[in-house]
Every structure is written in C-alpha cells, then in structure tokens.
C-alpha atoms as a PDB file:
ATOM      1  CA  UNK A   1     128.337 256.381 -92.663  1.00  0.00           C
ATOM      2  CA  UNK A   2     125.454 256.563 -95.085  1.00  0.00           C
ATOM      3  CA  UNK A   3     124.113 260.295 -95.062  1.00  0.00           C
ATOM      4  CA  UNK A   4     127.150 261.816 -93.287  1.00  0.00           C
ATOM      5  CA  UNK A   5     127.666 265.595 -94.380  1.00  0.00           C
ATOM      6  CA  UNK A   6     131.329 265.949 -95.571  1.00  0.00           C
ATOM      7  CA  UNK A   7     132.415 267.754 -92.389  1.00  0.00           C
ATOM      8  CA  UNK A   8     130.919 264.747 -90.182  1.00  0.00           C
ATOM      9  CA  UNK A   9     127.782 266.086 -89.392  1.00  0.00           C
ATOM     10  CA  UNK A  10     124.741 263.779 -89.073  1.00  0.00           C
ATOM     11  CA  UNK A  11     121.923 264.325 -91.474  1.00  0.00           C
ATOM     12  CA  UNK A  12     123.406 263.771 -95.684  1.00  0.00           C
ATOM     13  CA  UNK A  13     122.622 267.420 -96.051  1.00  0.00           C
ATOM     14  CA  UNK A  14     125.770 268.931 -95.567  1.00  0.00           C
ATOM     15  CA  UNK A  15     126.026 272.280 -96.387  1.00  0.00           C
ATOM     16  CA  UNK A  16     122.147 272.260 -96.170  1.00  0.00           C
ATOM     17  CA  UNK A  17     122.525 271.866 -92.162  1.00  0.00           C
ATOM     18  CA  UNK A  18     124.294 274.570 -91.778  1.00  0.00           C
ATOM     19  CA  UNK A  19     122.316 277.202 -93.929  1.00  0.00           C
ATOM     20  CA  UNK A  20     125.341 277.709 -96.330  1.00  0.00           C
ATOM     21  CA  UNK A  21     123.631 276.566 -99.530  1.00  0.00           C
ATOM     22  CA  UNK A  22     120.487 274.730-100.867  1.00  0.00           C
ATOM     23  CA  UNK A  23     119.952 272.391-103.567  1.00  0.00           C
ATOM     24  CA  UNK A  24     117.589 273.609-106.299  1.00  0.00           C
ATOM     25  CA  UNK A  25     115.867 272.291-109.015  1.00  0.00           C
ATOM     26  CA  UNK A  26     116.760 268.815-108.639  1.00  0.00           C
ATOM     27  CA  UNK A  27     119.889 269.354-110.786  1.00  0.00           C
ATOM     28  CA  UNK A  28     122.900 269.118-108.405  1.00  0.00           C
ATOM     29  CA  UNK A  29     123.432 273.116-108.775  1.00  0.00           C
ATOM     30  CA  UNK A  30     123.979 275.292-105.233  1.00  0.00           C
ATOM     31  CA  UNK A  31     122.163 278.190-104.445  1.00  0.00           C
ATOM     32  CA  UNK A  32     124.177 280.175-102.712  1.00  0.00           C
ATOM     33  CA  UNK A  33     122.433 283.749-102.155  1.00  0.00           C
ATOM     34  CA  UNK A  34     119.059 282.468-100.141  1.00  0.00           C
ATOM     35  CA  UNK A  35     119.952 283.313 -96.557  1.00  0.00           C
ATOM     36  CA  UNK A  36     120.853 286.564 -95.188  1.00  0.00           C
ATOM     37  CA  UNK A  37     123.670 287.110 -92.666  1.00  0.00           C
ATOM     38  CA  UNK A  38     123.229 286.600 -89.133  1.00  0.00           C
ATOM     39  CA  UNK A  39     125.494 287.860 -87.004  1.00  0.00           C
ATOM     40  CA  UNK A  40     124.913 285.420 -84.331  1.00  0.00           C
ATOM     41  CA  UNK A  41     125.763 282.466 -85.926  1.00  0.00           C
ATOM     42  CA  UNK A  42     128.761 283.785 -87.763  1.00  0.00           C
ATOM     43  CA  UNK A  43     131.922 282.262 -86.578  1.00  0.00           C
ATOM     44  CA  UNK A  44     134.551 284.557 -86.157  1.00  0.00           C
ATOM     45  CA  UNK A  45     137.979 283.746 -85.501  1.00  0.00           C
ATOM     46  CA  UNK A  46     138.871 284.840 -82.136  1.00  0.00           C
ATOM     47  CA  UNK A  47     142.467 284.001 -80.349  1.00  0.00           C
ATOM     48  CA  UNK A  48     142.841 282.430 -77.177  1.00  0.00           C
ATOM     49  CA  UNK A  49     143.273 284.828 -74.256  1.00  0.00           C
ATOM     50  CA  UNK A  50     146.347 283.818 -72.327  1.00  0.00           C
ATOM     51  CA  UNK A  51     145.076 286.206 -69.278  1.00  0.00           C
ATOM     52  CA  UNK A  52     142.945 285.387 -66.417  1.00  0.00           C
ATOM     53  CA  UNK A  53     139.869 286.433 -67.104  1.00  0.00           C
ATOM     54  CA  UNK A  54     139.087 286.945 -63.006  1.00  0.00           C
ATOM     55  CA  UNK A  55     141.728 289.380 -62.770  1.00  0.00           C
ATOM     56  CA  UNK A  56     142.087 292.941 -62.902  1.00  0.00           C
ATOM     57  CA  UNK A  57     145.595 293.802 -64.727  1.00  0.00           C
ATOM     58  CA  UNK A  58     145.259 297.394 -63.308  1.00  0.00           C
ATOM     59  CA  UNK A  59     145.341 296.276 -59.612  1.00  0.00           C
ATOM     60  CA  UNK A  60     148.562 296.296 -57.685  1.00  0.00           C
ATOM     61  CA  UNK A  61     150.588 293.370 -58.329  1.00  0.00           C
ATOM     62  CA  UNK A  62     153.548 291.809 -58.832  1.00  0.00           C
ATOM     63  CA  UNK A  63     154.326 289.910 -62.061  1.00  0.00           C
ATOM     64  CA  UNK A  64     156.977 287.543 -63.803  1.00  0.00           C
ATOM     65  CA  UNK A  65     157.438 288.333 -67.883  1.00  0.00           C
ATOM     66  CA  UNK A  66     158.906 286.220 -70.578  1.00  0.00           C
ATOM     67  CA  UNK A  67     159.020 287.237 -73.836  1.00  0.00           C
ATOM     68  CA  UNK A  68     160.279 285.388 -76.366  1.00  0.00           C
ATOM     69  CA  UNK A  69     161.885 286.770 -79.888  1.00  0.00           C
ATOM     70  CA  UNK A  70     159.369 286.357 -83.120  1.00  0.00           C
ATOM     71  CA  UNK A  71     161.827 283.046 -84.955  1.00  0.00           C
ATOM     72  CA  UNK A  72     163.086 281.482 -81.653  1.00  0.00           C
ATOM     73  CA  UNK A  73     166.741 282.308 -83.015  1.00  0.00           C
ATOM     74  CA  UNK A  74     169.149 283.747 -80.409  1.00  0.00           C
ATOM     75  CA  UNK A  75     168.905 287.607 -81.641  1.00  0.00           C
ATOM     76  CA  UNK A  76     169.083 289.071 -77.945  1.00  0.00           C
ATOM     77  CA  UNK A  77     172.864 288.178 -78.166  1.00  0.00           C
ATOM     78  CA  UNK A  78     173.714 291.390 -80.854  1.00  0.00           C
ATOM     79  CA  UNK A  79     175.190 293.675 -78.750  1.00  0.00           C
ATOM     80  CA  UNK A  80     173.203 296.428 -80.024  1.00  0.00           C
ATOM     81  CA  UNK A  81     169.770 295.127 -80.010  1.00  0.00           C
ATOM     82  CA  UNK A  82     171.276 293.888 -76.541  1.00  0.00           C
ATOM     83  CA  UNK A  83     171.640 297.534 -75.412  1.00  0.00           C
ATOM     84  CA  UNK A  84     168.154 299.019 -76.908  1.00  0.00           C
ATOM     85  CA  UNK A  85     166.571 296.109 -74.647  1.00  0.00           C
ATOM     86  CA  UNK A  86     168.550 297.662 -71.287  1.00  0.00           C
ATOM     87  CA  UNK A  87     168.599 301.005 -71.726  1.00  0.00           C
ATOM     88  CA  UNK A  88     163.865 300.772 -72.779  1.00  0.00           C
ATOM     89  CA  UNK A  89     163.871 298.639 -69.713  1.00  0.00           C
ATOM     90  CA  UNK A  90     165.472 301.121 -67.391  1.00  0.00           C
ATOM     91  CA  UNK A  91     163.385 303.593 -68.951  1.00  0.00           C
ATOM     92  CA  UNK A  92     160.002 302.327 -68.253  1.00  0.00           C
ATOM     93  CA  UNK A  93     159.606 303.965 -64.847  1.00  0.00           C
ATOM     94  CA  UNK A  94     159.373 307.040 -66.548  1.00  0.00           C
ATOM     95  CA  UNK A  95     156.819 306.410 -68.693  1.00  0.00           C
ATOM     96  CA  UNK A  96     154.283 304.328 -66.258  1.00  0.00           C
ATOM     97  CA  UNK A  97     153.878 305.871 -62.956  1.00  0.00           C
ATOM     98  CA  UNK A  98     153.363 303.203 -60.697  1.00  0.00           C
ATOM     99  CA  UNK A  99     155.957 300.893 -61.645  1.00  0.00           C
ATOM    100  CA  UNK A 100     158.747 299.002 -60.425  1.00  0.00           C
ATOM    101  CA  UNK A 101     161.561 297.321 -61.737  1.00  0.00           C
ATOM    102  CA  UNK A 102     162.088 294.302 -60.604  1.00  0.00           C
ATOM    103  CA  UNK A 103     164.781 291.649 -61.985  1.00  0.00           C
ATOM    104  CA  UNK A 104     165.893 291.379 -65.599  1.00  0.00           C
ATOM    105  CA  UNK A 105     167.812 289.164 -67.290  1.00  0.00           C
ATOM    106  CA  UNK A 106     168.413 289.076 -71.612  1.00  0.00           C
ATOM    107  CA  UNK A 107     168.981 285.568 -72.728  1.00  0.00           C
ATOM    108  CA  UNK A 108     169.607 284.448 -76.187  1.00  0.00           C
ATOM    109  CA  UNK A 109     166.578 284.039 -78.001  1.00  0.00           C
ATOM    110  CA  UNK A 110     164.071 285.505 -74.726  1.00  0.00           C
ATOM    111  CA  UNK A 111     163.819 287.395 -71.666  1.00  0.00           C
ATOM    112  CA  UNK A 112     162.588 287.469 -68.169  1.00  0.00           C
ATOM    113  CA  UNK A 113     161.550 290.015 -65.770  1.00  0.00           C
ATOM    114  CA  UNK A 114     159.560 291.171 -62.587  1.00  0.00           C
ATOM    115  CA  UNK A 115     157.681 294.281 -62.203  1.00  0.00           C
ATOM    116  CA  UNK A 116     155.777 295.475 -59.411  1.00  0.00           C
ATOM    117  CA  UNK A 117     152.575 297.725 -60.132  1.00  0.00           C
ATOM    118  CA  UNK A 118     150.883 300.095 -58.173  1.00  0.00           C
ATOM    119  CA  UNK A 119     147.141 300.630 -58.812  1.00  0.00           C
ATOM    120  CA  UNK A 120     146.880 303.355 -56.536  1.00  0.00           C
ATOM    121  CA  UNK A 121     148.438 306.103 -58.323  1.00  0.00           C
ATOM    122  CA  UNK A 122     145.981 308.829 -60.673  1.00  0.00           C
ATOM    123  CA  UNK A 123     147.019 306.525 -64.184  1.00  0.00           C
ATOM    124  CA  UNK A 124     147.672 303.233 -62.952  1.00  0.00           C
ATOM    125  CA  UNK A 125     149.667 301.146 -66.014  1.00  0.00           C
ATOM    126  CA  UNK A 126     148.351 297.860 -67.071  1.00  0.00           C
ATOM    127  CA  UNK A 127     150.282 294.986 -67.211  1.00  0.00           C
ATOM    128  CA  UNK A 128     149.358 294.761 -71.533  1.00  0.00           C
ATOM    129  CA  UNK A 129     150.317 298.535 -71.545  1.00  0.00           C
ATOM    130  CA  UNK A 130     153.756 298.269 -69.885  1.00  0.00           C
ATOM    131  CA  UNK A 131     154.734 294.694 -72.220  1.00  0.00           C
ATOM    132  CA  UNK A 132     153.270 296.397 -75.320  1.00  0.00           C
ATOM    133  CA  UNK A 133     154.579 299.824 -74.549  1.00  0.00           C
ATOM    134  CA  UNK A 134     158.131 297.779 -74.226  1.00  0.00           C
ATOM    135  CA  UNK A 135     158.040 296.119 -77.123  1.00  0.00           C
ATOM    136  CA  UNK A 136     156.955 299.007 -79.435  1.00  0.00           C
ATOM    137  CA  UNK A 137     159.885 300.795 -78.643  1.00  0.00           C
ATOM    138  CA  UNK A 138     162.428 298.344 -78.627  1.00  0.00           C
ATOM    139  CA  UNK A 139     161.157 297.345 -82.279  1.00  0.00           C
ATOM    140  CA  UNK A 140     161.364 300.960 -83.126  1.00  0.00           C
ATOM    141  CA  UNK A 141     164.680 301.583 -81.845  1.00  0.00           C
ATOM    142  CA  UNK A 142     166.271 298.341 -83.090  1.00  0.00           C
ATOM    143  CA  UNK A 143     164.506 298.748 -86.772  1.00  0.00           C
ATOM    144  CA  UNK A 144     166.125 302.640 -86.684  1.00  0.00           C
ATOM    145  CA  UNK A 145     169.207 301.284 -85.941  1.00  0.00           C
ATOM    146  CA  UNK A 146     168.704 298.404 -88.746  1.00  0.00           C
ATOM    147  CA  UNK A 147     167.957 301.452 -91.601  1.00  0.00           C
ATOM    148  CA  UNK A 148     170.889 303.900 -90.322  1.00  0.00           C
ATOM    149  CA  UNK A 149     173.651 300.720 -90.629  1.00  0.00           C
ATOM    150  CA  UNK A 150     172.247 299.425 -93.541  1.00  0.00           C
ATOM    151  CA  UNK A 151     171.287 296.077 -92.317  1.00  0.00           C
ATOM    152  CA  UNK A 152     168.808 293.805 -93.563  1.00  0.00           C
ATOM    153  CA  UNK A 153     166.256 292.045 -90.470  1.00  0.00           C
ATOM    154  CA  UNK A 154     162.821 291.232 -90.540  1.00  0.00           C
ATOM    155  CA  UNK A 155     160.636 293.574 -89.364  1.00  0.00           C
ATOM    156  CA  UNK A 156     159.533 291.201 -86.272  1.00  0.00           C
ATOM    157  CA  UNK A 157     161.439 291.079 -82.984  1.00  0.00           C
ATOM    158  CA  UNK A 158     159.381 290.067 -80.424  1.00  0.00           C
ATOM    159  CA  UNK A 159     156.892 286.840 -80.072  1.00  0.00           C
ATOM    160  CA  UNK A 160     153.178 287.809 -80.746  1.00  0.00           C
ATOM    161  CA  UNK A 161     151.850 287.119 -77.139  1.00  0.00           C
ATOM    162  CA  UNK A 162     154.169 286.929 -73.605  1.00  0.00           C
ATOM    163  CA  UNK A 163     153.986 284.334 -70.939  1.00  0.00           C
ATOM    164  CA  UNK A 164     152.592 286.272 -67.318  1.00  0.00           C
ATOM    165  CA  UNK A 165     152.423 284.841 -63.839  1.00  0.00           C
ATOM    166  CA  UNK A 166     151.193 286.955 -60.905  1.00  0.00           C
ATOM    167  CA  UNK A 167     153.699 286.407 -58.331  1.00  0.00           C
ATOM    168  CA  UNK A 168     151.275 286.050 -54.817  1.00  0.00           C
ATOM    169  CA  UNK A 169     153.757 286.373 -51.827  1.00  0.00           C
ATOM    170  CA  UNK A 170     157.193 286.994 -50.714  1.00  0.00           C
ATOM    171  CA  UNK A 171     158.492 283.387 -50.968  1.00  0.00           C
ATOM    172  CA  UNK A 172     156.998 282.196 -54.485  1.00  0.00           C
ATOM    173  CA  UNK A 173     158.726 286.557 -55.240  1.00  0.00           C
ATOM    174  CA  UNK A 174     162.524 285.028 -53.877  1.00  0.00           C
ATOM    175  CA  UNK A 175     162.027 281.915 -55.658  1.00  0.00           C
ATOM    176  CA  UNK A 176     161.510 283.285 -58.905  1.00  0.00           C
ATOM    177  CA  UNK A 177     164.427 285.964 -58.821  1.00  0.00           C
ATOM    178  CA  UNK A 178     166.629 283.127 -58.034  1.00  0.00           C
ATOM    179  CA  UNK A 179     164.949 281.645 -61.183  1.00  0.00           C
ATOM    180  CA  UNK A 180     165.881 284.438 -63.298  1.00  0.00           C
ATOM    181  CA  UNK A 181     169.452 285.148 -62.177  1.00  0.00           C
ATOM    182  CA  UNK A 182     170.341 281.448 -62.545  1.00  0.00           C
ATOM    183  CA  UNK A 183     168.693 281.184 -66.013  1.00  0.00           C
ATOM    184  CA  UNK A 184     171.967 282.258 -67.796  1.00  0.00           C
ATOM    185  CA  UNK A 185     174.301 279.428 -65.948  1.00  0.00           C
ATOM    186  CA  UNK A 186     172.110 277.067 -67.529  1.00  0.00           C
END
C-alpha cells in the first residue's frame, strides 16, 4: 500500500502520526526531542485482570482455587514441599478471620480448593489476600527448607496468577467437591 506507515497505519508518515518523531530539514534525519510527554496518550503495559470486575472479593462467598506450580512440572509430589502445602493450608484459619476451609486436594504439578468467606466479621479477608497470603508462605517455607538441605530450586513455586470461580449455590458447591476429590483418580 503506497503511503502505509511501517506499523500499518494509513497516512506514509509513520512515526510522524503518532508524535514519536519528525522529519527535519529535508535530509532523512529524526528529530526526536520536539514533543513533550503526555501522560494520556502514553501506553502503559497493563495485565489482564482475571477477576470480575462487578464483584466485591470482600463479600461473603464461596470460592473454587486452582493454582498451578510456576514450570508446569509435577513439584507438588516432593514429600516435603507436599507437607509445607498441608500443614499453610490448615493454618489459614488462623490468620484470616472469616474463613473456611473447604476441600483440598495437592496434585502433581497444581492444586484445588474451596473456601468459604465471611464478610461480616471486623477484618473481612479478601479472596487476593488469602491466595497471596498462601503462597508467600509456602514459598518461604519451601525456599528455607531448600537453603537448610542444601538443595538447588528456582526461586518460583507457584504460577503468577490463580484460576477463581465463585461457587453460587449448594448444588453447583456438591458438584465441584466431587470434582476435586475425583481429580486424583484421573
């Protein structure tokens, strides 16, 4: 297309169309100090919000967690990073008023889990809080135990983001603990 811009856009400008540099004096050379930053037109490089932007994680609820590990490789299955994840799960009750354990199952490379929380106590834990807070201290526990036995891992356990789905009555609540406890037979 005659006068296309390299990136497509209409217009043989360019870079001129999009105010990142100027021609000048005829001689093919870029100017690239004449405009001054605006910060509503800068790009920035934002990541795509898995949550539902409706909802209110602090409201009671009921929700179904998987978390996958960082490399996809089936880590979950070393009996000691196997115990840190139990014995942090068991302990989160303690740390988030509000919240209920649901079921929990560890599978090779992922797990799974339901927790109910309450949004009517003084500090009611978000659903972010209580994934993030789990995380951090399984990663701290497991990287402890890495140093003290002298084993080499990488520093990253867990996946960057988890998958969430608010569970919205007693049947869809069954059919997803059936879900979880059969996910090991498969």
């Amino acid at each position: 297309m005659v006068g296309a811009s390299p990136c497509g856009c209409p217009g043989g400008g360019g870079l001129e169309l999009h105010g990142l540099a100027r021609r000048s004096h005829g001689k093919g050379r870029m100017n690239m100090g004449t405009k001054k930053y605006n910060a509503d037109l800068s790009i920035r490089h934002k990541r795509k919000s898995l949550r539902l932007s409706t909802h209110n994680y602090g409201w009671s609820g009921t929700y179904f967690i998987t978390i996958r590990s960082a490399l996809h490789e089936p880590v979950f299955i070393t009996p000691e990073l196997h115990s840190i994840l139990m014995e942090e799960w068991y302990a989160l009750p303690s740390k988030y008023s509000g919240l209920t354990l649901d079921e929990f199952v560890i599978m090779a490379d992922h797990i799974h889990f339901i927790i109910h929380l309450e949004g009517n106590v003084e500090k009611p834990a978000t659903l972010s809080a209580v994934v993030g807070a789990y995380k951090s201290i399984t990663t701290v526990r497991w990287l402890k135990h890495i140093k003290a036995a002298g084993l080499e891992y990488p520093g990253h356990i867990w996946q960057r983001n988890y998958y969430e789905r608010g569970i919205r009555d007693a049947e869809e609540l069954a059919q997803t603990r059936q879900y979880i406890r059969d996910n090991p037979i498969k």
